[in-house]
PDB file of N, CA and C in Angstrom:
ATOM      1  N   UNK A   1     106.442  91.392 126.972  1.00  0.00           N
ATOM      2  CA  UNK A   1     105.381  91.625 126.024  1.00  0.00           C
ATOM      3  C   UNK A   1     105.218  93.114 125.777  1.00  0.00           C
ATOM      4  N   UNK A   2     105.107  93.326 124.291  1.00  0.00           N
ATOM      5  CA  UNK A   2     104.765  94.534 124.425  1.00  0.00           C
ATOM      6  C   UNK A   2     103.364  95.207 124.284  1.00  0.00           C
ATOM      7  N   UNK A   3     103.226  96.422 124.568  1.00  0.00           N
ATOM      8  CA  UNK A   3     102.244  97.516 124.893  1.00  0.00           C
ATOM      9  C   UNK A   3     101.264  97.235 123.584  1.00  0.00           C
ATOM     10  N   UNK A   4      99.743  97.029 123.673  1.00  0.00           N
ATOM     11  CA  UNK A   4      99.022  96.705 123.046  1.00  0.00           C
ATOM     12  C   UNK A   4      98.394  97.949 122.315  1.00  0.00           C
ATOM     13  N   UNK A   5      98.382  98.489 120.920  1.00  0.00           N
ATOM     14  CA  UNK A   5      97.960  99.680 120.694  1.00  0.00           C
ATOM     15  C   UNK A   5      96.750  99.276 120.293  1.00  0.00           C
ATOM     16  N   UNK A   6      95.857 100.407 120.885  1.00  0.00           N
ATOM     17  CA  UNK A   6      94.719 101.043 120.395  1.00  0.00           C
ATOM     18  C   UNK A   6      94.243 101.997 119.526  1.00  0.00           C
ATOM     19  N   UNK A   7      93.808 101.501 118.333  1.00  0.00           N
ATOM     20  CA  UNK A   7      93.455 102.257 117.385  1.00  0.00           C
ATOM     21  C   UNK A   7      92.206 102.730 116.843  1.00  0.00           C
ATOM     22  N   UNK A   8      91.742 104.129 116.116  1.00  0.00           N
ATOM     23  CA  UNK A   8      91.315 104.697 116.808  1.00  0.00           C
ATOM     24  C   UNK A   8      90.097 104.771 115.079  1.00  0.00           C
ATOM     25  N   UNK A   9      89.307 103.685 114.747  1.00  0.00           N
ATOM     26  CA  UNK A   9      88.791 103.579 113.805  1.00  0.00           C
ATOM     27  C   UNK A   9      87.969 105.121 113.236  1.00  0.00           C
ATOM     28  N   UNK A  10      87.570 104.323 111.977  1.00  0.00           N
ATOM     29  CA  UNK A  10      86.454 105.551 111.304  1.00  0.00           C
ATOM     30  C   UNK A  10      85.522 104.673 111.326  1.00  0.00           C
ATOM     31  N   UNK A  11      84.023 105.238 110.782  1.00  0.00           N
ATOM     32  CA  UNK A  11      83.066 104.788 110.507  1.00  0.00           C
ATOM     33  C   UNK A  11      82.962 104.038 109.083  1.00  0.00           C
ATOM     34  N   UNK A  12      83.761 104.771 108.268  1.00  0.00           N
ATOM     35  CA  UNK A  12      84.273 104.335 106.946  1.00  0.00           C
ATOM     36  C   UNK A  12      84.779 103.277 106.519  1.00  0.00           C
ATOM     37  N   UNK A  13      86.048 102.597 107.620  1.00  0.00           N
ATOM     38  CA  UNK A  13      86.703 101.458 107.180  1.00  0.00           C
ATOM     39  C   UNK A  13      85.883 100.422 107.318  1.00  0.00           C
ATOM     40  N   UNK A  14      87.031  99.529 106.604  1.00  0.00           N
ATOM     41  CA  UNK A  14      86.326  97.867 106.638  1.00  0.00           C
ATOM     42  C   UNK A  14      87.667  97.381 107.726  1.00  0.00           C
ATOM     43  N   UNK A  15      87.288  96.068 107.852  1.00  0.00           N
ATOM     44  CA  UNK A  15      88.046  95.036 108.332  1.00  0.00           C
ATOM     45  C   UNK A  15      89.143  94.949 108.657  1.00  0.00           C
ATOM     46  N   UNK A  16      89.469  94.742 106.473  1.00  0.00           N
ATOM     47  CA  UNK A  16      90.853  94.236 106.001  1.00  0.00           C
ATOM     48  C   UNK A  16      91.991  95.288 106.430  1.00  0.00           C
ATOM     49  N   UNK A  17      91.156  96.663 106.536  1.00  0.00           N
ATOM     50  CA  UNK A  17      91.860  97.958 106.248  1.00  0.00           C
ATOM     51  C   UNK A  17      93.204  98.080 106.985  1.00  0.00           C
ATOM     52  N   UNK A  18      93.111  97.826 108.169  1.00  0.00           N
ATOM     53  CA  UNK A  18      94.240  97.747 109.197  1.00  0.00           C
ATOM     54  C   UNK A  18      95.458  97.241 108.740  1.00  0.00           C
ATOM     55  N   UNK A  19      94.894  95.633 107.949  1.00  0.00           N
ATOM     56  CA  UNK A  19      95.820  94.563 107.634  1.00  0.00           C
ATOM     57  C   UNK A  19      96.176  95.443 106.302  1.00  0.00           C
ATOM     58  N   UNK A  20      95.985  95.963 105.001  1.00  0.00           N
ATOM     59  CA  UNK A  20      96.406  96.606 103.609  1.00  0.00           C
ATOM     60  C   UNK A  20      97.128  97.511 104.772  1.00  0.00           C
ATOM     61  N   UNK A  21      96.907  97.992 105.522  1.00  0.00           N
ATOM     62  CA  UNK A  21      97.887  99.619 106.106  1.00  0.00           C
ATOM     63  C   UNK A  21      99.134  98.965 106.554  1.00  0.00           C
ATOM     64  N   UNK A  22      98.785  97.858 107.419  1.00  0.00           N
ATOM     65  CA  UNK A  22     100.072  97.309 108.052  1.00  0.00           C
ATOM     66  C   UNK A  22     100.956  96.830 106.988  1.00  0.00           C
ATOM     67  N   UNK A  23     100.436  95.981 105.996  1.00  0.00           N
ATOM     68  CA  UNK A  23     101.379  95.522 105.362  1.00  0.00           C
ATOM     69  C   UNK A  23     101.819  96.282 104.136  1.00  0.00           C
ATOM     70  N   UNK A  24     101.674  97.608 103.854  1.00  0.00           N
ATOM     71  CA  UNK A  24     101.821  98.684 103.055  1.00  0.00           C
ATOM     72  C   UNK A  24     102.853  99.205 103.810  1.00  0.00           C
ATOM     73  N   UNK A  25     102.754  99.215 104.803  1.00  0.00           N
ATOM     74  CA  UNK A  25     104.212  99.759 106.067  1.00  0.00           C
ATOM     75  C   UNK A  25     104.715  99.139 105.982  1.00  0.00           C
ATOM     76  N   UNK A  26     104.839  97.776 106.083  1.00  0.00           N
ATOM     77  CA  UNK A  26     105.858  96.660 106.495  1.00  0.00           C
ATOM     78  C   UNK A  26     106.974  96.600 105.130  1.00  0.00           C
ATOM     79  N   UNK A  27     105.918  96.286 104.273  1.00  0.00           N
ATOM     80  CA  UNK A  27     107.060  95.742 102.735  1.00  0.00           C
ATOM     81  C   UNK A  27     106.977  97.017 101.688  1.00  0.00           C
ATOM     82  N   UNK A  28     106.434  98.541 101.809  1.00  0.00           N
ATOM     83  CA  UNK A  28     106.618  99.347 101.225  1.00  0.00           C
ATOM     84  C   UNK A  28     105.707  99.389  99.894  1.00  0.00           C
ATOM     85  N   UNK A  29     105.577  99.960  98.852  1.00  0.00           N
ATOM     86  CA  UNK A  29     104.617 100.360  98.109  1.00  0.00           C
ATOM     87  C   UNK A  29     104.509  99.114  97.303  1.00  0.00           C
ATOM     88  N   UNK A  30     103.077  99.181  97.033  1.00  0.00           N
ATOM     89  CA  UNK A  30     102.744  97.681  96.483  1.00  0.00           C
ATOM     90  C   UNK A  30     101.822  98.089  95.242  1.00  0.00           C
ATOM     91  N   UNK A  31     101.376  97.150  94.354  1.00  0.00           N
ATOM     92  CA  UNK A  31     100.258  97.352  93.403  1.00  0.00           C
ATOM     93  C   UNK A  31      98.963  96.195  94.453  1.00  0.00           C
ATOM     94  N   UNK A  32      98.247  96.736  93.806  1.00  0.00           N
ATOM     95  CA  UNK A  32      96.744  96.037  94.641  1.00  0.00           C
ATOM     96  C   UNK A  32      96.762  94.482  94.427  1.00  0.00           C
ATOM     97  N   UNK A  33      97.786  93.770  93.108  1.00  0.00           N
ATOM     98  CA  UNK A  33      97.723  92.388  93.188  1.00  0.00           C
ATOM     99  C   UNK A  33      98.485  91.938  94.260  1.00  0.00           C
ATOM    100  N   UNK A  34      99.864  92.605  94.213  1.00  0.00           N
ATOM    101  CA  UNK A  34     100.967  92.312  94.800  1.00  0.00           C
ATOM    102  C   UNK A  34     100.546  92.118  96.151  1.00  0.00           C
ATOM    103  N   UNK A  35      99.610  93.366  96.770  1.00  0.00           N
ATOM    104  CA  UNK A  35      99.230  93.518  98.457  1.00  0.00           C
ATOM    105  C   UNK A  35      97.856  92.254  98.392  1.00  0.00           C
ATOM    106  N   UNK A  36      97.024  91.795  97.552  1.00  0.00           N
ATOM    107  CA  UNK A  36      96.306  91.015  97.602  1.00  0.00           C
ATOM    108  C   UNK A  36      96.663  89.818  97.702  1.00  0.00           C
ATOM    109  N   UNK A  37      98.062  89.191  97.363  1.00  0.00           N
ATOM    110  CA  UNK A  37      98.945  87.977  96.983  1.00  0.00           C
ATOM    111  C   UNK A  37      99.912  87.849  98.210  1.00  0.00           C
ATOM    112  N   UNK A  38     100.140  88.739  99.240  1.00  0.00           N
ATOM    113  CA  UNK A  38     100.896  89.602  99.814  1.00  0.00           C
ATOM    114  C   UNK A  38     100.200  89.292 101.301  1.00  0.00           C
ATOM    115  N   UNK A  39      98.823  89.443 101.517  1.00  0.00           N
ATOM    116  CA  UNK A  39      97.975  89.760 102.699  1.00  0.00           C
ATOM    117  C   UNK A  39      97.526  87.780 102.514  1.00  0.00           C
ATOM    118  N   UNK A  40      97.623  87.096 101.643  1.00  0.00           N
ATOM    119  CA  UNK A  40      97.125  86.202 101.377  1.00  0.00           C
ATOM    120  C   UNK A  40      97.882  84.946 101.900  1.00  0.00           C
ATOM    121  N   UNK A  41      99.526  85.173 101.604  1.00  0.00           N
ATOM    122  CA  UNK A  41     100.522  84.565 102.338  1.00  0.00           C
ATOM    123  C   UNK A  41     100.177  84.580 103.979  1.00  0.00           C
ATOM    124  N   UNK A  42      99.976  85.697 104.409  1.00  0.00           N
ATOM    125  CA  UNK A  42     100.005  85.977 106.086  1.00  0.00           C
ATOM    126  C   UNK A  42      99.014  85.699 106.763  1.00  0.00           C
ATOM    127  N   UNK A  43      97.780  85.323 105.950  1.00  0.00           N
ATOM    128  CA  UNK A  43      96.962  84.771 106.548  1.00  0.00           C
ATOM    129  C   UNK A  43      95.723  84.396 105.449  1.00  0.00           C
ATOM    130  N   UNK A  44      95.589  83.056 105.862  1.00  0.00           N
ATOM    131  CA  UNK A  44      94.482  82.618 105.023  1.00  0.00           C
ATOM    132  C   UNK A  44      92.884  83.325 104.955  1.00  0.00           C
ATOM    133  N   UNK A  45      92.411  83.397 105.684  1.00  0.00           N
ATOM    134  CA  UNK A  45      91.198  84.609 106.042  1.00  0.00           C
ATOM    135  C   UNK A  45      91.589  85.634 104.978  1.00  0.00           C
ATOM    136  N   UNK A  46      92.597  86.002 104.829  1.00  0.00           N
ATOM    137  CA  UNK A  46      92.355  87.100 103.912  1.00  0.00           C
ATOM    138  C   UNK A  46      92.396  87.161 102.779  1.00  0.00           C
ATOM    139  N   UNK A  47      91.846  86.190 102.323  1.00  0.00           N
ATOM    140  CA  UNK A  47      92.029  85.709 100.570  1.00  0.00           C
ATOM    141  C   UNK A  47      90.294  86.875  99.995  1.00  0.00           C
ATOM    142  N   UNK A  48      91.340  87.864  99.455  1.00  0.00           N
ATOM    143  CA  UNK A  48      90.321  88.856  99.478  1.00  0.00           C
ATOM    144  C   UNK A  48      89.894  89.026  97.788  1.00  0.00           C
ATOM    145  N   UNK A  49      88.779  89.218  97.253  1.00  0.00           N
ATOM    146  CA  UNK A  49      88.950  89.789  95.661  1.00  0.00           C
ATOM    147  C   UNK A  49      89.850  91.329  94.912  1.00  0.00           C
ATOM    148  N   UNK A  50      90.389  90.853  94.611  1.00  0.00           N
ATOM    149  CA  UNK A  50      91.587  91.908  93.416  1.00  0.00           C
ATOM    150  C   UNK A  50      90.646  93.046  93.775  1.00  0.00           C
ATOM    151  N   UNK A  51      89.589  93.002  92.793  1.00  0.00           N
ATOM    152  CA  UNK A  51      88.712  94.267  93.213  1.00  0.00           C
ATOM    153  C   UNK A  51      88.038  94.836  94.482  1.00  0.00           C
ATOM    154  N   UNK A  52      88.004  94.070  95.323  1.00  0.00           N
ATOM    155  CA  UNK A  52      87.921  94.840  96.469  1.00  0.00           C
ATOM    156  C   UNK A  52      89.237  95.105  97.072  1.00  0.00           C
ATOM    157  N   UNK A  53      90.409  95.265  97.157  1.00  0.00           N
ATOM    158  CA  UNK A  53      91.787  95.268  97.480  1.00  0.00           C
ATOM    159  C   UNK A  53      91.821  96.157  97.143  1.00  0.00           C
ATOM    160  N   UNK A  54      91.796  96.652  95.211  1.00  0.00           N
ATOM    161  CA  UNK A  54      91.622  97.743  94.744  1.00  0.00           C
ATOM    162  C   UNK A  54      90.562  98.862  95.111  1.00  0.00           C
ATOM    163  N   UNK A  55      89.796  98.917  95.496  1.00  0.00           N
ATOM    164  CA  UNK A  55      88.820  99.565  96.022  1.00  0.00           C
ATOM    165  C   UNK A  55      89.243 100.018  97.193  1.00  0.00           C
ATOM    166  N   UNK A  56      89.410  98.834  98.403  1.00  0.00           N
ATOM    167  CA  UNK A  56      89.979  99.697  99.415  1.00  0.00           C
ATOM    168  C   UNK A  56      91.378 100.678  99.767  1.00  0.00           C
ATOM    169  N   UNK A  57      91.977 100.084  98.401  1.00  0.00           N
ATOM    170  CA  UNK A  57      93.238 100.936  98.435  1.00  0.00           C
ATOM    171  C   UNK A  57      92.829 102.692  97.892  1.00  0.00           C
ATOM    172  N   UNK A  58      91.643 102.513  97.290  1.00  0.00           N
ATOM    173  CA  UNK A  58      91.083 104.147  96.463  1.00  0.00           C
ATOM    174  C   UNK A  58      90.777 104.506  97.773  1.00  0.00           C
ATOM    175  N   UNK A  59      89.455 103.866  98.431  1.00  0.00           N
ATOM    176  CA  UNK A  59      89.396 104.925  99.887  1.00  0.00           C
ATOM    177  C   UNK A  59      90.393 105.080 100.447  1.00  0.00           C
ATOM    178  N   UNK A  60      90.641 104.124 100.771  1.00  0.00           N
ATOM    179  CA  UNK A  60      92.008 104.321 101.884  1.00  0.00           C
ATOM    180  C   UNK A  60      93.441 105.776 101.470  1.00  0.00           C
ATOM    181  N   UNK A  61      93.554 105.855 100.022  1.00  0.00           N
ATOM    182  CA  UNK A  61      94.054 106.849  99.529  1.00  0.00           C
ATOM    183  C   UNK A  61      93.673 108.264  99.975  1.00  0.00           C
ATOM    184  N   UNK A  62      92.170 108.137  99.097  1.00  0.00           N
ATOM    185  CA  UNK A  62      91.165 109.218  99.123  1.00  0.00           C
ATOM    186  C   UNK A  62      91.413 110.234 100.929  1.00  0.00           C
ATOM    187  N   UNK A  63      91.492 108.880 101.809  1.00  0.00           N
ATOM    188  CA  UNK A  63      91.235 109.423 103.190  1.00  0.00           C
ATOM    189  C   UNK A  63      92.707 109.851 103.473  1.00  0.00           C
ATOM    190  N   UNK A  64      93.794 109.786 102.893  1.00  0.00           N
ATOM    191  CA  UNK A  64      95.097 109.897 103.075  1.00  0.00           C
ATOM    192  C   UNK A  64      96.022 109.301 103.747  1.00  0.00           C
ATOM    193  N   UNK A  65      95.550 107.835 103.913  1.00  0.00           N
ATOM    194  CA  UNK A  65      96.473 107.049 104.274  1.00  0.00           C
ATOM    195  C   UNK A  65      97.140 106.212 103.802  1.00  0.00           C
ATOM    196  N   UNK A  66      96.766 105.949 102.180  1.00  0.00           N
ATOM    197  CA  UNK A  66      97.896 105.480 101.423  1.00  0.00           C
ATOM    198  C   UNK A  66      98.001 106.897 100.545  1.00  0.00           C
ATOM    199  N   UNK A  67      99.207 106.701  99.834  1.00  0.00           N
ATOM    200  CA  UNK A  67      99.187 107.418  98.715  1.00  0.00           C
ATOM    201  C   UNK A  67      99.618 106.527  97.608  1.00  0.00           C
ATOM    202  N   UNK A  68      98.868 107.200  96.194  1.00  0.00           N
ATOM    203  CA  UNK A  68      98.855 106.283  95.003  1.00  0.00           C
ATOM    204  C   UNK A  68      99.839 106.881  94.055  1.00  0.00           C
ATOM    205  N   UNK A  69     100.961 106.106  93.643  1.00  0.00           N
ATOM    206  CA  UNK A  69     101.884 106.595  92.505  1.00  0.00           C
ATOM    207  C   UNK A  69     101.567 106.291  91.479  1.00  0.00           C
ATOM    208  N   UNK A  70     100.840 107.445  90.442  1.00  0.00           N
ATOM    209  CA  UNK A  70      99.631 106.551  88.948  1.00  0.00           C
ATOM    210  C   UNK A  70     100.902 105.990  87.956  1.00  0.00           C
ATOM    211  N   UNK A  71     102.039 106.418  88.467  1.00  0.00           N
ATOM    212  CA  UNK A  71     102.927 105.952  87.454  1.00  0.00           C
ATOM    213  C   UNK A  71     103.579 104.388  87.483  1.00  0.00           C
ATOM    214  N   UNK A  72     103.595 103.657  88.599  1.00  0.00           N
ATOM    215  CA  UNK A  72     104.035 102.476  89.051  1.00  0.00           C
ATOM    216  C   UNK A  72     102.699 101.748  89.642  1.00  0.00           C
ATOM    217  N   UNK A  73     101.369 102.592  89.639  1.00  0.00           N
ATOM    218  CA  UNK A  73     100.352 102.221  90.212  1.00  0.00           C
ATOM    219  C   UNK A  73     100.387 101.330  91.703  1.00  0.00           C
ATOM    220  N   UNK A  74     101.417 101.780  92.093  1.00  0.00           N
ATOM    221  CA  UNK A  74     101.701 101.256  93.589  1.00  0.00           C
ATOM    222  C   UNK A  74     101.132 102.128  94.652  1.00  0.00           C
ATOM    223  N   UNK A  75     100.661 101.712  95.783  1.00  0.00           N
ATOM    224  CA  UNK A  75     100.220 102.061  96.724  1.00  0.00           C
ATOM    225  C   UNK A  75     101.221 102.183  97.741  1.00  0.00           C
ATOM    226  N   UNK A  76     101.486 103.705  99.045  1.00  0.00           N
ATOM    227  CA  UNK A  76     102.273 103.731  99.974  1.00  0.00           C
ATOM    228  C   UNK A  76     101.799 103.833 100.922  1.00  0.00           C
ATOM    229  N   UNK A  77     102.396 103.397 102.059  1.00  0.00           N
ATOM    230  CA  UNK A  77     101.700 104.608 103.593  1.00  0.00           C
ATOM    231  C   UNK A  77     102.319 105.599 103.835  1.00  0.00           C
ATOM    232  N   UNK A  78     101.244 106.510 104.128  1.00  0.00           N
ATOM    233  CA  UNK A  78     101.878 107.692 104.344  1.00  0.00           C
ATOM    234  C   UNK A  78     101.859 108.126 106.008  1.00  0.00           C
ATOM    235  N   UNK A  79     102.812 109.096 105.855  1.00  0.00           N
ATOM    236  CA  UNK A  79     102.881 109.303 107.637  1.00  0.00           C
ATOM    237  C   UNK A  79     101.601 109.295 108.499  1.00  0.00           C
ATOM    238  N   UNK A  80     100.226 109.583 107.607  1.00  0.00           N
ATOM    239  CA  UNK A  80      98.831 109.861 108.809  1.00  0.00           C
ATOM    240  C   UNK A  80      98.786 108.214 109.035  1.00  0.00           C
ATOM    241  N   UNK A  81      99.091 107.242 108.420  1.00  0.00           N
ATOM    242  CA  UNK A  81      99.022 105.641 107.990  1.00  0.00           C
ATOM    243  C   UNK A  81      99.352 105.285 109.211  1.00  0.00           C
ATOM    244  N   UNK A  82     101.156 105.865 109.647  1.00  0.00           N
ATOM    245  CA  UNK A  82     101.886 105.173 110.340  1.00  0.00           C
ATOM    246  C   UNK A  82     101.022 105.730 111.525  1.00  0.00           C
ATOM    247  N   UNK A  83     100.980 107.039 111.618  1.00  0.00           N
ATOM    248  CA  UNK A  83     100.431 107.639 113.017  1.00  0.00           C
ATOM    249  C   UNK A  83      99.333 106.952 113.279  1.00  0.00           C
ATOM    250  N   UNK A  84      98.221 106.350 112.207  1.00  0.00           N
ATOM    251  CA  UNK A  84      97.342 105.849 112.425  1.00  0.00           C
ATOM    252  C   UNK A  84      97.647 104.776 113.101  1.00  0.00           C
ATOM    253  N   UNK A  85      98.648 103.485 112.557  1.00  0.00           N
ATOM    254  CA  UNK A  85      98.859 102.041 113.202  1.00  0.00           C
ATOM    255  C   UNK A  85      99.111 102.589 114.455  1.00  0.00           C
ATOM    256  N   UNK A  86     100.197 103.456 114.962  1.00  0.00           N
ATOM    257  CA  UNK A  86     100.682 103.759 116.325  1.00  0.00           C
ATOM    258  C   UNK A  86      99.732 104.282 117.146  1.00  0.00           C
ATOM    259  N   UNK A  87      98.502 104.492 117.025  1.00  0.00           N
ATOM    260  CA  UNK A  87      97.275 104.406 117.682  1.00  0.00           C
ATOM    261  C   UNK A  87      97.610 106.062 117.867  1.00  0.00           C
ATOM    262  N   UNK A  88      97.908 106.889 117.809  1.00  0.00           N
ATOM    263  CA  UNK A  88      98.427 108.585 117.556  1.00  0.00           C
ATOM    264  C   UNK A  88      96.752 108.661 116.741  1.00  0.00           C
ATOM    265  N   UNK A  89      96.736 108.818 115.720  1.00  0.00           N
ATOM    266  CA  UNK A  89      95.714 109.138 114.904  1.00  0.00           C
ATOM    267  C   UNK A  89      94.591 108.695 115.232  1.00  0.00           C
ATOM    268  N   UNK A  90      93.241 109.776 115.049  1.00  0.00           N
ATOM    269  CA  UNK A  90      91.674 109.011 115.063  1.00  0.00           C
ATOM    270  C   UNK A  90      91.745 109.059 113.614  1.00  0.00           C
ATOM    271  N   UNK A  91      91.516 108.150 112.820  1.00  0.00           N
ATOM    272  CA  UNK A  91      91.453 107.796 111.753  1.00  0.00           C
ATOM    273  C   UNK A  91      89.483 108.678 111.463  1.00  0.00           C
ATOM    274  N   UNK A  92      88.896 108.404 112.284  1.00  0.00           N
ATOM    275  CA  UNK A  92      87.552 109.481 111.986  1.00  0.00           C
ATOM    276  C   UNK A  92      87.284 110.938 112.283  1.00  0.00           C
ATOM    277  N   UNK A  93      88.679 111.757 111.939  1.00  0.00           N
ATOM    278  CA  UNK A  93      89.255 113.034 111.612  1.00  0.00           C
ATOM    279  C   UNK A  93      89.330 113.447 110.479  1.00  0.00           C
ATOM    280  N   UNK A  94      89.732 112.557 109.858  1.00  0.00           N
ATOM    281  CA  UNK A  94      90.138 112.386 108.383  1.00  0.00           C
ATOM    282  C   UNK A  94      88.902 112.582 107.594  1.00  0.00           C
ATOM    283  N   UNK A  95      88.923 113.267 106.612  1.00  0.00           N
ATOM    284  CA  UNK A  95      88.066 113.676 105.646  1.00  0.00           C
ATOM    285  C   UNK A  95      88.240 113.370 104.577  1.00  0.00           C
ATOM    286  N   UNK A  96      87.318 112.896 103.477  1.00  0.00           N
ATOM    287  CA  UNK A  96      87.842 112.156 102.174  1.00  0.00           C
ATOM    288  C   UNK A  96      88.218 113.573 101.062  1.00  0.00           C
ATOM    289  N   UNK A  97      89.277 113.315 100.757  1.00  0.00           N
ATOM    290  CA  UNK A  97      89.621 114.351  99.774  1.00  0.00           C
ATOM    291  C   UNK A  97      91.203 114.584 100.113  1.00  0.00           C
ATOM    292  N   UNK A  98      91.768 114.086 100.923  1.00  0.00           N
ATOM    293  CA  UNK A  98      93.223 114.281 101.683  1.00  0.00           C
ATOM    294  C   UNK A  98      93.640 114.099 102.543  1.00  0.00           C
ATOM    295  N   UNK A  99      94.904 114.097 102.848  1.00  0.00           N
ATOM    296  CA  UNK A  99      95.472 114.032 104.406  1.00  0.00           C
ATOM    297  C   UNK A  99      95.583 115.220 105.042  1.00  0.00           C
ATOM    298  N   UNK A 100      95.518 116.398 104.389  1.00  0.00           N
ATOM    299  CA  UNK A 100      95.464 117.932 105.265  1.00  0.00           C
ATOM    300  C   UNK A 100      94.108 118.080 105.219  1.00  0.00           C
ATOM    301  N   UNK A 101      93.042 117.438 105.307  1.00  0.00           N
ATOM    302  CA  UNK A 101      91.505 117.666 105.155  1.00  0.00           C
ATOM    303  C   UNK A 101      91.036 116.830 106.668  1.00  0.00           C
ATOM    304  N   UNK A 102      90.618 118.044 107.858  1.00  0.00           N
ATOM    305  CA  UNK A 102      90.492 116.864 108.879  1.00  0.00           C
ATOM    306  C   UNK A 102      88.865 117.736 109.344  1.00  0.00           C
ATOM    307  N   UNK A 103      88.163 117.043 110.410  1.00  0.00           N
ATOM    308  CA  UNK A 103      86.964 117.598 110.602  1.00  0.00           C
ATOM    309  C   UNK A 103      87.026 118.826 111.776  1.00  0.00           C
TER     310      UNK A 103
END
């Protein structure tokens, strides 16, 4: 079995957030239907609204753990993302406005 990571929340996130990060890592940049249609397959519980998907993908950006391509309107993880899943990152460091923006 392997080593159980601990991760290292904000006050900011929701729930789902973990699950949009993980599976933004797993299958690579998504649009907010695609990751909503996407998170929905893997588990029933997460039959989430379009617009909140979209929403959490803006914070989740904002804080620098996805990044948004306005041209394909796809969502990525970015390296603070991964460091975040690998329990490396306090995700309540992070400051809204970027990923080089920490407290």
């Amino acid at each position: 079995m392997g080593e159980r990571v601990v991760r290292k929340h904000a006050k900011w996130m929701a729930k789902p957030d973990d699950r949009i990060l993980e599976y933004c890592s797993r299958h690579g940049p998504q649009r907010p239907l695609e990751l909503r249609d996407g998170l929905r397959t893997v588990a029933r519980d997460l039959n989430l609204p379009l617009v909140y998907v979209e929403k959490r993908c803006e914070i989740l950006s904002d804080y620098g753990l996805l990044e948004h391509d306005f041209r394909s309107r796809r969502y990525e993880s970015t390296s603070f993302a991964e460091e975040y899943l690998d329990g490396v990152l306090d995700a309540g460091r992070l400051k809204n406005g970027g990923p080089t923006r920490y407290r």
